[in-house]
Protein backbone atom coordinates (compact mmCIF):
# COMPACT_ATOMS: atom_id res chain seq x y z
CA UNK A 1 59.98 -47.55 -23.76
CA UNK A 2 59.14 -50.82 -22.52
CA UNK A 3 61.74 -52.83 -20.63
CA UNK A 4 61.37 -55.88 -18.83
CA UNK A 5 64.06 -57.24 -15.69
CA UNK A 6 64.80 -58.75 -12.57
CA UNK A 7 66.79 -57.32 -9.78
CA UNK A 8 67.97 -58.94 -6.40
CA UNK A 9 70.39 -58.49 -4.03
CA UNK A 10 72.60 -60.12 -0.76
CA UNK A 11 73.81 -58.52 2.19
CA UNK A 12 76.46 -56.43 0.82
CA UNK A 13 75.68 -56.31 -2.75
CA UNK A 14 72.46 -55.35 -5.47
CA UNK A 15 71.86 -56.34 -8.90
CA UNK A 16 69.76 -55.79 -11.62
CA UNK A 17 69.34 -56.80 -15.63
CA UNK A 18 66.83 -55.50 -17.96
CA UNK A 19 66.40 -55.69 -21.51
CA UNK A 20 64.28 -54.12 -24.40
CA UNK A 21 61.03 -56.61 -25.72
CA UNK A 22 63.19 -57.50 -28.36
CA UNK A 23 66.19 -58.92 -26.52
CA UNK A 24 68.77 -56.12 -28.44
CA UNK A 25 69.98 -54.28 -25.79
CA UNK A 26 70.25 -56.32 -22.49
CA UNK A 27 72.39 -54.41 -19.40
CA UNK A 28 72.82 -55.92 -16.16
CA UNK A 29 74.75 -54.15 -13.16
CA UNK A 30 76.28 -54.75 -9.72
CA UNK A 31 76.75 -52.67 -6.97
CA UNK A 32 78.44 -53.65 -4.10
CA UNK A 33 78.40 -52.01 -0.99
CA UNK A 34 75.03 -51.20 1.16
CA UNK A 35 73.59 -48.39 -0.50
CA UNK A 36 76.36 -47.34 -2.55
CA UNK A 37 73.97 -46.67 -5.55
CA UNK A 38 70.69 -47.03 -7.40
CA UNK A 39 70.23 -49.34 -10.25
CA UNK A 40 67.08 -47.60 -11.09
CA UNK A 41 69.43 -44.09 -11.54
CA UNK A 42 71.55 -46.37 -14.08
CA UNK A 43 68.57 -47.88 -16.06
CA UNK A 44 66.83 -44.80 -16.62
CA UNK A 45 69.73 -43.26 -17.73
CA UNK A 46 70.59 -45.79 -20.04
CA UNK A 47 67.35 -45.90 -21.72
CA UNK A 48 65.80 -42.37 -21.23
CA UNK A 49 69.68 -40.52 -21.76
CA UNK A 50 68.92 -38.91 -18.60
């Protein structure tokens, strides 16, 4: 599957939103905290079901 985003991030905090070609199914996370996850981890798993 195709999915098209943007990520970004501060001192203290990441972000990320993706969605599919068609614009149906759109998530976008936070994390805040240095390091205290991957939005990669999170996107896969939300469209692969890993």
């Amino acid at each position: 599957m195709t999915v098209r985003g943007h990520g970004g991030g501060l001192h203290g905090s990441t972000s990320d939103a993706v969605t599919t070609r068609d614009g149906r199914h759109a998530p976008a996370l936070n994390f805040n905290g240095d390091r205290t996850g991957n939005t990669e981890t999170v996107i896969d798993a939300e469209y692969c079901g890993d």
